[in-house]
PDB file of N, CA and C in Angstrom:
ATOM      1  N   UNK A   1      71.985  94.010 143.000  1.00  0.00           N
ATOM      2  CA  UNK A   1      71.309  95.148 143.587  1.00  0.00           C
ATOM      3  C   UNK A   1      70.960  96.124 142.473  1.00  0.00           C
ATOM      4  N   UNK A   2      69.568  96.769 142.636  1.00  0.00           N
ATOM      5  CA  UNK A   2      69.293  97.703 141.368  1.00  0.00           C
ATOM      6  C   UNK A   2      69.837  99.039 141.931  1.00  0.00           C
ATOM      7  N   UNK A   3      70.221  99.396 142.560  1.00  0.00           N
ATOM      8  CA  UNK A   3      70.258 100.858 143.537  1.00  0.00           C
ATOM      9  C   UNK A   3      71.801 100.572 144.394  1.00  0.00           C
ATOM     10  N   UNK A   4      72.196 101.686 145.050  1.00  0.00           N
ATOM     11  CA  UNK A   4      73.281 101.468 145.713  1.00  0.00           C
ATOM     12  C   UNK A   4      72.784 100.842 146.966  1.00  0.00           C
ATOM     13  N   UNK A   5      73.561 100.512 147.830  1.00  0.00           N
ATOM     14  CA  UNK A   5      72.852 100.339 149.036  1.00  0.00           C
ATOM     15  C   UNK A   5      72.531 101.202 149.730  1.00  0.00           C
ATOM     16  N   UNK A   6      71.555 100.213 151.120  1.00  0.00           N
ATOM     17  CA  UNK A   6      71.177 101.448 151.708  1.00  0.00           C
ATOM     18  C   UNK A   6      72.570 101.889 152.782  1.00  0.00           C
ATOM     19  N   UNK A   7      72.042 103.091 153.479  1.00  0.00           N
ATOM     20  CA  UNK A   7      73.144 104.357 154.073  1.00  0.00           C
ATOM     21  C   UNK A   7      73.264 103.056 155.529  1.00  0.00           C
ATOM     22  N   UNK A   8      72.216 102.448 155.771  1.00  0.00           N
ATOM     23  CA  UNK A   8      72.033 102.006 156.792  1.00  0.00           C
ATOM     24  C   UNK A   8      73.460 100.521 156.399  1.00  0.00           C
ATOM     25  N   UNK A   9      73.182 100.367 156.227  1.00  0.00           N
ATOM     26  CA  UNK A   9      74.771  99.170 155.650  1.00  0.00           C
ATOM     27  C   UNK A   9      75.503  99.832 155.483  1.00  0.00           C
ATOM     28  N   UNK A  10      75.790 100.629 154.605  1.00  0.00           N
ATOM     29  CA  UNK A  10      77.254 100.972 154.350  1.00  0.00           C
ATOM     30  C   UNK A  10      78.282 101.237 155.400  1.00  0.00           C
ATOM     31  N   UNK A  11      78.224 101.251 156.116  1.00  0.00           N
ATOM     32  CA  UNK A  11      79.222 101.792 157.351  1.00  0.00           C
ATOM     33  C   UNK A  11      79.670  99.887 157.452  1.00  0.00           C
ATOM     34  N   UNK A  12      78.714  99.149 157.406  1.00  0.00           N
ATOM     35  CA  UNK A  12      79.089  98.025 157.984  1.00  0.00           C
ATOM     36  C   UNK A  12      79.898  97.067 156.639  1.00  0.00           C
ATOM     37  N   UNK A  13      79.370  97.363 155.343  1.00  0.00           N
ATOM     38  CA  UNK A  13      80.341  96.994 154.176  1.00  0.00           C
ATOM     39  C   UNK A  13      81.518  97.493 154.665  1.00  0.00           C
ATOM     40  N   UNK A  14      81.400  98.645 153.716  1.00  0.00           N
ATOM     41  CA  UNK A  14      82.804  99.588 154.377  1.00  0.00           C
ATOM     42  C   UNK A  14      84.074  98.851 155.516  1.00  0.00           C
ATOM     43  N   UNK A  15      83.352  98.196 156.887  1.00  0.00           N
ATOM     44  CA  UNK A  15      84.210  97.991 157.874  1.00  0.00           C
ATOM     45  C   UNK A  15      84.783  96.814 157.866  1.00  0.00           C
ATOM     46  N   UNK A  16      84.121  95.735 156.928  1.00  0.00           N
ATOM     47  CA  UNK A  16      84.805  94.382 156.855  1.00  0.00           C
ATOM     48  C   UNK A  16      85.029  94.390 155.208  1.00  0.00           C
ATOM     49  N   UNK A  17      85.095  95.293 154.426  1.00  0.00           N
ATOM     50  CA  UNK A  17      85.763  95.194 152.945  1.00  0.00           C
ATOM     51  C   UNK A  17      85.057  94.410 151.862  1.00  0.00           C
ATOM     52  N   UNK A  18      83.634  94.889 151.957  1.00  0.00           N
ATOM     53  CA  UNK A  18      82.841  94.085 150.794  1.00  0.00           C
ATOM     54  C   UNK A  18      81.976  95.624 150.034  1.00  0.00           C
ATOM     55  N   UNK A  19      82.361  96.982 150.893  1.00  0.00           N
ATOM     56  CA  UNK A  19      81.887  98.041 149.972  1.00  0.00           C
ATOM     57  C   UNK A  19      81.745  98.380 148.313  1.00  0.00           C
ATOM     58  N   UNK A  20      83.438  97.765 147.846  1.00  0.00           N
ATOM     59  CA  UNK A  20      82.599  97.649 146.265  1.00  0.00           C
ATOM     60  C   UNK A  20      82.529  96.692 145.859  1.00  0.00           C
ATOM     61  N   UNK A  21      82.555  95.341 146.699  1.00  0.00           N
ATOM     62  CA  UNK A  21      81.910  94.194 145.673  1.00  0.00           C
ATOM     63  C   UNK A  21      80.136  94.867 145.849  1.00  0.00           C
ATOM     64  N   UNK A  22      79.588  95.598 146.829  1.00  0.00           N
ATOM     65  CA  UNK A  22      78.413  95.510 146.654  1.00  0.00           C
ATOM     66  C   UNK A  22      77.521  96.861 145.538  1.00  0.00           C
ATOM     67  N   UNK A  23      79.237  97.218 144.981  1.00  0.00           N
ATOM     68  CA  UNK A  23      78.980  98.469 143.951  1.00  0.00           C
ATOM     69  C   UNK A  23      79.666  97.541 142.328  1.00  0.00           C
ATOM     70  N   UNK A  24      79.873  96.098 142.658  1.00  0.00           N
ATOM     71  CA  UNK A  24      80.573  95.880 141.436  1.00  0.00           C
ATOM     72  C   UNK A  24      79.868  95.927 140.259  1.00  0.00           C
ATOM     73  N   UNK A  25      78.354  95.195 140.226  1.00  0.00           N
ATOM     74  CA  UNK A  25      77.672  94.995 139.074  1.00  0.00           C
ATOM     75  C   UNK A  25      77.405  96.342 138.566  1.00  0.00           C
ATOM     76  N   UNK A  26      77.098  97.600 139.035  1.00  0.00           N
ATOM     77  CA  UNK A  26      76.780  98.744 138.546  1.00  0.00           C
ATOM     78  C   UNK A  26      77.242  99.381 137.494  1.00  0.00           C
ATOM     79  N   UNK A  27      76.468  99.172 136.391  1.00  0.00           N
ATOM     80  CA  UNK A  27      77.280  99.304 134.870  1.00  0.00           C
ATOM     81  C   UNK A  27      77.805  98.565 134.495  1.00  0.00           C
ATOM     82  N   UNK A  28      77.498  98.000 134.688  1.00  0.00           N
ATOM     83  CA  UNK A  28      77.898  96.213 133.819  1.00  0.00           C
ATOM     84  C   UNK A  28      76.480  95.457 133.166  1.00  0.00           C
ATOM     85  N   UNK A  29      77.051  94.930 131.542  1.00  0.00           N
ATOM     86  CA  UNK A  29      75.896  94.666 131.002  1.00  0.00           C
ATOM     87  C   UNK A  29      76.211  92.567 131.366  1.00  0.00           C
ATOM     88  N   UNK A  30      75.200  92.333 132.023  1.00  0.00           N
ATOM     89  CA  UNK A  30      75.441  90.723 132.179  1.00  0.00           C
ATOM     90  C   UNK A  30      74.992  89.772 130.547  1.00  0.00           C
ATOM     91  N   UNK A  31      75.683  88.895 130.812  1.00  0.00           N
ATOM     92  CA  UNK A  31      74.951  88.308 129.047  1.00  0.00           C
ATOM     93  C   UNK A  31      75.139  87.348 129.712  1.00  0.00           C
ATOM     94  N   UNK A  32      73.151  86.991 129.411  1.00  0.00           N
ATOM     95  CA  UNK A  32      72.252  85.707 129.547  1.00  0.00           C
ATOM     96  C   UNK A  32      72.625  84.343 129.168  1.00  0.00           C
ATOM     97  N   UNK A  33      73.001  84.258 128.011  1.00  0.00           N
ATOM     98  CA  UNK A  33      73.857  83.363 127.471  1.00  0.00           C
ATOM     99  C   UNK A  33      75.059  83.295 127.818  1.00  0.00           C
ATOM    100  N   UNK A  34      76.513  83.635 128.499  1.00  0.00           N
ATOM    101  CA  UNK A  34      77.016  83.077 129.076  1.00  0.00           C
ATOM    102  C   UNK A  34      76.506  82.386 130.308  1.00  0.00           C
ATOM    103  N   UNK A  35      75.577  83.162 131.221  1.00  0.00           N
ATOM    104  CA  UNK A  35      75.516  83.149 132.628  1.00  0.00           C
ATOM    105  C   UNK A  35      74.579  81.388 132.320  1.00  0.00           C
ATOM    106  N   UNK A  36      74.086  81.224 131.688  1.00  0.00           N
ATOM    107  CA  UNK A  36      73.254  80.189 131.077  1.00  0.00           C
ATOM    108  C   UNK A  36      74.335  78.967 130.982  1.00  0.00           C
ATOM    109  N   UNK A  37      75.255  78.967 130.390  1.00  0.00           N
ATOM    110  CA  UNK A  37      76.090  78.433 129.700  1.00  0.00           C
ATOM    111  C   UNK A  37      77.440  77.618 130.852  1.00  0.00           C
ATOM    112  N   UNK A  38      77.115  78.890 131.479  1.00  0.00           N
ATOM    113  CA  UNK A  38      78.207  78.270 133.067  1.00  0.00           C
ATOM    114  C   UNK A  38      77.341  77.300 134.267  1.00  0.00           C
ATOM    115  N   UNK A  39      76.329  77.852 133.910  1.00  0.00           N
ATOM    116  CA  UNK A  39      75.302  77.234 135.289  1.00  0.00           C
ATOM    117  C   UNK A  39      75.125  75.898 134.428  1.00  0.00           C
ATOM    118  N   UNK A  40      74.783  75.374 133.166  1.00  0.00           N
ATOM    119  CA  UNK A  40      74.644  73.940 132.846  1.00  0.00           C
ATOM    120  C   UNK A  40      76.092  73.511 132.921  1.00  0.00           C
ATOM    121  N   UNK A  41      77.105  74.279 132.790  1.00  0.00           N
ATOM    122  CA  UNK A  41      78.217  73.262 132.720  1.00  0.00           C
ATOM    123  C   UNK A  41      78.707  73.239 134.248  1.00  0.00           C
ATOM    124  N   UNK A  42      78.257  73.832 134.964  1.00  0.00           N
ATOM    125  CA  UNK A  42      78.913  73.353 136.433  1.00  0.00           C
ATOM    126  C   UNK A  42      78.778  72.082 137.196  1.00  0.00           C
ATOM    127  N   UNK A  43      79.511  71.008 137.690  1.00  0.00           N
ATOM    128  CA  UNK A  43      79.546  70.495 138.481  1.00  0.00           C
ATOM    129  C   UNK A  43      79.363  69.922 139.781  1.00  0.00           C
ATOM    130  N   UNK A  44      78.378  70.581 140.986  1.00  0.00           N
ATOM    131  CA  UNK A  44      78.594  70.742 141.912  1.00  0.00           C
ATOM    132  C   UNK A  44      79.434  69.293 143.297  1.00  0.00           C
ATOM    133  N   UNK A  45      79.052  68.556 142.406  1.00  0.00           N
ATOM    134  CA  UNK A  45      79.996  67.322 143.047  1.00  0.00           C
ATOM    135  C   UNK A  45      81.521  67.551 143.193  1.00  0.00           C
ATOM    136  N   UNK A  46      81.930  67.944 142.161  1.00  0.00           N
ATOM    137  CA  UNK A  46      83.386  68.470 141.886  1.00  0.00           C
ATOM    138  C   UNK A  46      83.853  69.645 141.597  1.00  0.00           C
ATOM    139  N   UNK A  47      82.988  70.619 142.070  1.00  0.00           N
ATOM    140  CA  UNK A  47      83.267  72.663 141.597  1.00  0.00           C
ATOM    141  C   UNK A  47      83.882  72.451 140.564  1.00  0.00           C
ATOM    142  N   UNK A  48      83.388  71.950 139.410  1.00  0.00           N
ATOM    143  CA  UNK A  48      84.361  72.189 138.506  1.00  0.00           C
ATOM    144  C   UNK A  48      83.250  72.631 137.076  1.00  0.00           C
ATOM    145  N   UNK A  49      83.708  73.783 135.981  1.00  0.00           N
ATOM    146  CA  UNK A  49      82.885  73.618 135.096  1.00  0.00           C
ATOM    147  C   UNK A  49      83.577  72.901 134.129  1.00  0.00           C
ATOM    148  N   UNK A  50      82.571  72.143 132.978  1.00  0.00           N
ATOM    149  CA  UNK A  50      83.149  71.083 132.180  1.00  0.00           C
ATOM    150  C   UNK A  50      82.629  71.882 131.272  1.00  0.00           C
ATOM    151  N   UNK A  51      83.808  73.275 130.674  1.00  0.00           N
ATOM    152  CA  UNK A  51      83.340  73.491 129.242  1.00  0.00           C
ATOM    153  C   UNK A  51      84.237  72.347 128.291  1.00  0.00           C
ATOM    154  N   UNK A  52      83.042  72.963 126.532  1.00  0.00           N
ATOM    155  CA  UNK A  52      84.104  72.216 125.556  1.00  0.00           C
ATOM    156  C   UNK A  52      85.863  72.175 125.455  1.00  0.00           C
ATOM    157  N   UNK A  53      86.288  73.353 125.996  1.00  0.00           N
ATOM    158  CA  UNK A  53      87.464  73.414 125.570  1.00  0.00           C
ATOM    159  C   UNK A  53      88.181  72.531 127.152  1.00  0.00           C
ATOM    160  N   UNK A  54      87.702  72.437 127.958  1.00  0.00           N
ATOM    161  CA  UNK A  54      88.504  71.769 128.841  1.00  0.00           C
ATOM    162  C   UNK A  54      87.464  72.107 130.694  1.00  0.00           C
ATOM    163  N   UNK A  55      87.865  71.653 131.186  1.00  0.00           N
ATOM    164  CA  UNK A  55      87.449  71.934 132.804  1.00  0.00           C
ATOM    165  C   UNK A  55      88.297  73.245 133.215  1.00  0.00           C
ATOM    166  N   UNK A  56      87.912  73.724 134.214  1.00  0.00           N
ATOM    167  CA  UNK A  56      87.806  75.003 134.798  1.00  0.00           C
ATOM    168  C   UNK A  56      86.897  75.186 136.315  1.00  0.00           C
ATOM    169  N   UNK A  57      87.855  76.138 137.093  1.00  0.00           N
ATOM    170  CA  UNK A  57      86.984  76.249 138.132  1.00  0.00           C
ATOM    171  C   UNK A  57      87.887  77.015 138.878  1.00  0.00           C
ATOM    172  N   UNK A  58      86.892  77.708 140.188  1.00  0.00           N
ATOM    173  CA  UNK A  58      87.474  78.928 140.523  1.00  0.00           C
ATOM    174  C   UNK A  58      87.992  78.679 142.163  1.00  0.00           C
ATOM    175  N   UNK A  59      88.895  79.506 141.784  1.00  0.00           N
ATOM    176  CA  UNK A  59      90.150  79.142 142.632  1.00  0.00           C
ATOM    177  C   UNK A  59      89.520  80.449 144.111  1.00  0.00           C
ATOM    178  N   UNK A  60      90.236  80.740 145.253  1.00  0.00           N
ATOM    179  CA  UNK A  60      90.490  81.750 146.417  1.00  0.00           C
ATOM    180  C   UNK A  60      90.940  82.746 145.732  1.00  0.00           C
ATOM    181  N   UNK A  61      92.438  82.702 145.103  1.00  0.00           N
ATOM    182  CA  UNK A  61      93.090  83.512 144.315  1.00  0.00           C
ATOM    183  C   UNK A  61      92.087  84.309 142.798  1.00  0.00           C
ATOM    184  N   UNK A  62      91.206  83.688 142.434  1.00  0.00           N
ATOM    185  CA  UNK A  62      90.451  84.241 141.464  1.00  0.00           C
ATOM    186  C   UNK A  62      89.505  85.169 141.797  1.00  0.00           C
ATOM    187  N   UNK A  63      89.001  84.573 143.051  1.00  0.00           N
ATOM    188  CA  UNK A  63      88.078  85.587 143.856  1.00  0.00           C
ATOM    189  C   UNK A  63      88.899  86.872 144.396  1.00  0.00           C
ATOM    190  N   UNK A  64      89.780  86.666 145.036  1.00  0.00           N
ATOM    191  CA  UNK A  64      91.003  87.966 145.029  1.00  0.00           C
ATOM    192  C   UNK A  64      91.025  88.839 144.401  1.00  0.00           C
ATOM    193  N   UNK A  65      91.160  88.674 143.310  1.00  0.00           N
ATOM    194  CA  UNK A  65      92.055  89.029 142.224  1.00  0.00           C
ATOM    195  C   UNK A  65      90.726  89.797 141.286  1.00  0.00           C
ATOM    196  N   UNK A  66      89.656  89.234 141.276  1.00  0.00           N
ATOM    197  CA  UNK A  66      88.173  89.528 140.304  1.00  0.00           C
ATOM    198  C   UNK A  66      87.596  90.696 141.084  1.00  0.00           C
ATOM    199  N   UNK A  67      87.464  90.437 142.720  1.00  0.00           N
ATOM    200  CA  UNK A  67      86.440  91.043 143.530  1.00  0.00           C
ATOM    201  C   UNK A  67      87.280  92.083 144.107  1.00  0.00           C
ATOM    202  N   UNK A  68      88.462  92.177 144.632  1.00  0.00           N
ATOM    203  CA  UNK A  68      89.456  92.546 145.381  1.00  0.00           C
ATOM    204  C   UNK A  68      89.072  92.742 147.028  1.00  0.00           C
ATOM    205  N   UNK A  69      88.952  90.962 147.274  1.00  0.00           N
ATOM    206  CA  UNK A  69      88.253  90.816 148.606  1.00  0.00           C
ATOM    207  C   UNK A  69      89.374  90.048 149.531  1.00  0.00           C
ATOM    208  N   UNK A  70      90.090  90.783 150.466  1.00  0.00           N
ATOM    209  CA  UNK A  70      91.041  90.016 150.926  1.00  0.00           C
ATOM    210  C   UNK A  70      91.025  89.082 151.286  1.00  0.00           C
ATOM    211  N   UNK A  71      92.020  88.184 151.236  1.00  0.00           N
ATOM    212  CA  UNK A  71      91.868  86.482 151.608  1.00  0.00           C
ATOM    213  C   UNK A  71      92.917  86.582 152.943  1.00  0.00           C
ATOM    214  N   UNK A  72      93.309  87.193 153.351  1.00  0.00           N
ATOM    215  CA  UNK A  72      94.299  86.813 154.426  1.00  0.00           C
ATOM    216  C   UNK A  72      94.175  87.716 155.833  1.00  0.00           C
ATOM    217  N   UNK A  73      93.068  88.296 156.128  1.00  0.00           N
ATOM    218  CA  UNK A  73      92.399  89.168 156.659  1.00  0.00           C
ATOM    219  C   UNK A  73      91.195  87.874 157.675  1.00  0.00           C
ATOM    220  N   UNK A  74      90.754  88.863 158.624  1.00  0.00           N
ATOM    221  CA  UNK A  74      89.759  88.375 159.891  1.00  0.00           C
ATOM    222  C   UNK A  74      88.553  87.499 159.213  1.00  0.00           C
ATOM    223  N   UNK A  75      87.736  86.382 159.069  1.00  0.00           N
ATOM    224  CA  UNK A  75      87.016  85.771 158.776  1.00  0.00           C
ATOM    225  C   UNK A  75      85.624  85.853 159.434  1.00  0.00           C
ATOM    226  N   UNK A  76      84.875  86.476 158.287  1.00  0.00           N
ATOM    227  CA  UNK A  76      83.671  86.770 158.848  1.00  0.00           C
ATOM    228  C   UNK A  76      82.433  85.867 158.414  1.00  0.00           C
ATOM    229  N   UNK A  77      81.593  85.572 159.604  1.00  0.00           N
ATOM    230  CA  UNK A  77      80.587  84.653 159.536  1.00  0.00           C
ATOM    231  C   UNK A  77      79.159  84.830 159.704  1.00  0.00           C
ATOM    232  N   UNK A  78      78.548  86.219 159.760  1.00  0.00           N
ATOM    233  CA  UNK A  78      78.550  86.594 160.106  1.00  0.00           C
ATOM    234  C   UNK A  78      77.845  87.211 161.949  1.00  0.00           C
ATOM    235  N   UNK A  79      76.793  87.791 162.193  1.00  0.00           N
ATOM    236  CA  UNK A  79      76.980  88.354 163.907  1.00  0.00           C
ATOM    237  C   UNK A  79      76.409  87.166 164.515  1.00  0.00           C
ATOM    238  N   UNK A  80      77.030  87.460 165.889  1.00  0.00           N
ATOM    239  CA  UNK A  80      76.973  86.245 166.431  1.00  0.00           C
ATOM    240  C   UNK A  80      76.893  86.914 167.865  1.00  0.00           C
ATOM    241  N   UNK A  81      75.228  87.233 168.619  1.00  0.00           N
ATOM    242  CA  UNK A  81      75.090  87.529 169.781  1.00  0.00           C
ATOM    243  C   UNK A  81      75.058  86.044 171.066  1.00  0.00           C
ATOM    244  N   UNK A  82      76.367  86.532 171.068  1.00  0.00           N
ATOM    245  CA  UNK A  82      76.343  85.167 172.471  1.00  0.00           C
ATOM    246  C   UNK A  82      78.192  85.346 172.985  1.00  0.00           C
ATOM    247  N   UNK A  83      78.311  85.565 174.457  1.00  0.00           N
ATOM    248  CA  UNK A  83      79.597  85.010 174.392  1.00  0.00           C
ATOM    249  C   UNK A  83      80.195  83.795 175.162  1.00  0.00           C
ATOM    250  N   UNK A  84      79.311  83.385 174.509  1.00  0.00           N
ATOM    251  CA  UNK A  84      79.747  81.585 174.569  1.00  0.00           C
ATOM    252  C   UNK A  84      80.320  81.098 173.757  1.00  0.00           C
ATOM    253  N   UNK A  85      81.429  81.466 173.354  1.00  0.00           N
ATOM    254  CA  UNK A  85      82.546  81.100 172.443  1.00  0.00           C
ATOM    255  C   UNK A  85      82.638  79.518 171.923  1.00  0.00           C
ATOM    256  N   UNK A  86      82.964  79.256 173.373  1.00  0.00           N
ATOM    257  CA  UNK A  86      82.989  77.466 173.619  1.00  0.00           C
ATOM    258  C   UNK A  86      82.139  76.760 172.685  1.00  0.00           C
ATOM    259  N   UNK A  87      80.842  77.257 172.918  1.00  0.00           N
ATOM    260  CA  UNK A  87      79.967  76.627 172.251  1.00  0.00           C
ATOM    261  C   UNK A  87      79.444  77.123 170.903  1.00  0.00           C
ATOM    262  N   UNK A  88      80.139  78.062 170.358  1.00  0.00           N
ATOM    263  CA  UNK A  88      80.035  78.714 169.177  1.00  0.00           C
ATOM    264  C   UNK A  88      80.567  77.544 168.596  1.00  0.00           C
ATOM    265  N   UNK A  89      82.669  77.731 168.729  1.00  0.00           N
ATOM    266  CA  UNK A  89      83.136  76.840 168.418  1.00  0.00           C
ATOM    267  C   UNK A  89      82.784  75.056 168.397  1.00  0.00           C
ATOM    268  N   UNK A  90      82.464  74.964 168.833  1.00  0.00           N
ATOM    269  CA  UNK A  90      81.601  73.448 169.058  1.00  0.00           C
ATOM    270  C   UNK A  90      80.531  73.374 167.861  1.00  0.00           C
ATOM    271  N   UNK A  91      79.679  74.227 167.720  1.00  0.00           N
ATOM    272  CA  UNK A  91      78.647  73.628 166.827  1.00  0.00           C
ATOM    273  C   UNK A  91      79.168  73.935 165.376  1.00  0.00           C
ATOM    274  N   UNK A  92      80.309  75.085 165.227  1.00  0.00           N
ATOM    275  CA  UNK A  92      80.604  74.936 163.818  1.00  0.00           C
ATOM    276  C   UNK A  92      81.851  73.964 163.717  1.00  0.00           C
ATOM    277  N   UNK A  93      82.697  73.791 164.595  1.00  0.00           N
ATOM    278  CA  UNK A  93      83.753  72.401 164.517  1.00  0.00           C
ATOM    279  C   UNK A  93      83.734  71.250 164.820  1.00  0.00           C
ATOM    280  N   UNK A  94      83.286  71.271 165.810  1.00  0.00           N
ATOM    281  CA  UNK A  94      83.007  70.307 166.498  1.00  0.00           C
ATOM    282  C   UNK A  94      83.751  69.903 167.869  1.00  0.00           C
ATOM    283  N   UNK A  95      84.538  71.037 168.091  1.00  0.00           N
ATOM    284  CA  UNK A  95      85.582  70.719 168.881  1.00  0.00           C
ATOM    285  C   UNK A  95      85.529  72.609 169.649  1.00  0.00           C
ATOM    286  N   UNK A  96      86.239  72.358 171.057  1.00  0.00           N
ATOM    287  CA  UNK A  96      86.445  73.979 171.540  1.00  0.00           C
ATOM    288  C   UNK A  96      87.950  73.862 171.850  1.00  0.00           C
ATOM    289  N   UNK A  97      88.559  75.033 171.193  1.00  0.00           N
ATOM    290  CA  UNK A  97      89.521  75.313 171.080  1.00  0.00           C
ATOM    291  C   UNK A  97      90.607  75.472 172.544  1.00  0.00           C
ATOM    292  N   UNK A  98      91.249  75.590 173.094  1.00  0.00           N
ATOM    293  CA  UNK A  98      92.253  75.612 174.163  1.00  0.00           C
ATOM    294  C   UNK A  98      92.109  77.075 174.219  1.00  0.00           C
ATOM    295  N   UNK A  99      92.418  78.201 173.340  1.00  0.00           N
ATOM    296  CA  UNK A  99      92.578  79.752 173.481  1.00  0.00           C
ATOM    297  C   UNK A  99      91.921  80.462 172.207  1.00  0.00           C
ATOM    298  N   UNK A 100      90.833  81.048 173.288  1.00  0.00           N
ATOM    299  CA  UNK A 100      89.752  81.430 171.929  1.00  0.00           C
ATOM    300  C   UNK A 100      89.819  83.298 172.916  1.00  0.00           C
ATOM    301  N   UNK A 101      90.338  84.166 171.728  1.00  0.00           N
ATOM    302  CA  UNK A 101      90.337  85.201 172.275  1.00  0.00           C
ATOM    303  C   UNK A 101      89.439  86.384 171.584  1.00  0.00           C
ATOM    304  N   UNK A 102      88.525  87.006 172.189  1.00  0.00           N
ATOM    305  CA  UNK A 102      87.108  87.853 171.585  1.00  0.00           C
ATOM    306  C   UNK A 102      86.461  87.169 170.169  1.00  0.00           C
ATOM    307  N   UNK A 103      86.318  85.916 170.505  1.00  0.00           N
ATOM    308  CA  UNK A 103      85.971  84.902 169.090  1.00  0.00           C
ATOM    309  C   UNK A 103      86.768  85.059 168.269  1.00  0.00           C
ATOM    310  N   UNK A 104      88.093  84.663 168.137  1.00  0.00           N
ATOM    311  CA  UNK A 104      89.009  84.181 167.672  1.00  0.00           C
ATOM    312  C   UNK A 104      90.115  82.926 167.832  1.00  0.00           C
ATOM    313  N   UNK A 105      90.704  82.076 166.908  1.00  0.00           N
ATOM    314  CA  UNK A 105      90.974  81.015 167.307  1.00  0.00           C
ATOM    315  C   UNK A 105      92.105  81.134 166.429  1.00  0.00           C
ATOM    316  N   UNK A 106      93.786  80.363 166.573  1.00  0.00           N
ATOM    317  CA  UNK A 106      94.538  80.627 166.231  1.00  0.00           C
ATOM    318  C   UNK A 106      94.448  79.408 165.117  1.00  0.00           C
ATOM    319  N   UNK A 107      94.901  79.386 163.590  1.00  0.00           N
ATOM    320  CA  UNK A 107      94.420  78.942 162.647  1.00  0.00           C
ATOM    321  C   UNK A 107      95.601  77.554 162.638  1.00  0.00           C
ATOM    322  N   UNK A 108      96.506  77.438 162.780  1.00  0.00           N
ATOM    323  CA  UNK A 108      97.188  76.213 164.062  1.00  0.00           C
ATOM    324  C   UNK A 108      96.396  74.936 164.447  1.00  0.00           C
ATOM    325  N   UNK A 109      95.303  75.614 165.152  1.00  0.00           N
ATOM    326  CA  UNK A 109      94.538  75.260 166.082  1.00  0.00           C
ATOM    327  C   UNK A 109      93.426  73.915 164.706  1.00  0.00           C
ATOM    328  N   UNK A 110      93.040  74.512 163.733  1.00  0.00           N
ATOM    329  CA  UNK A 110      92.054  74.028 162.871  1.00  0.00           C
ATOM    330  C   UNK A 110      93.120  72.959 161.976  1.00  0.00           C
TER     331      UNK A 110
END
């Protein structure tokens, strides 16, 4: 993003916890040549990058830890006007859950 966001989002960053990943790049100088350098060595068959010094690749915990984006928190997909749950669940699992409560499913269950 060249600008902050707009006023019209922010309330909705803010409410599911992506407010400063969407302030992270701001003042940060990116270098071309790494960003170059990761994209030929990536993998996508195996997420893995194959630099010289060895393989590498990014973990849940790295994203954590880099972005400070909780991992153990409500899972967002995001809006979803319908409450047909049943069939929510169905086309992204393949299966409908036994107890699906305000589109939620107990992680058990998956």
């Amino acid at each position: 993003m060249s600008g902050p966001p707009s006023p019209l989002i922010e309330i909705y960053l803010r409410e599911v916890g992506f407010w400063h990943v969407a302030n992270i790049s701001r003042g940060c100088k990116l270098d071309p040549k790494l960003i170059s350098e990761l994209i030929e060595s990536w993998r996508p068959e195996t997420h893995i990058f194959h630099l010289s010094c060895g393989e590498c690749t990014i973990t849940l915990e790295d994203v954590q830890l880099q972005l400070g984006l909780p991992v153990d928190g409500s899972i967002l997909i995001g809006s979803v006007q319908s409450a047909d749950w049943g069939a929510i669940c169905y086309d992204f699992l393949g299966a409908i859950p036994d107890n699906i409560y305000r589109g939620r499913i107990e992680m058990g269950w998956l």
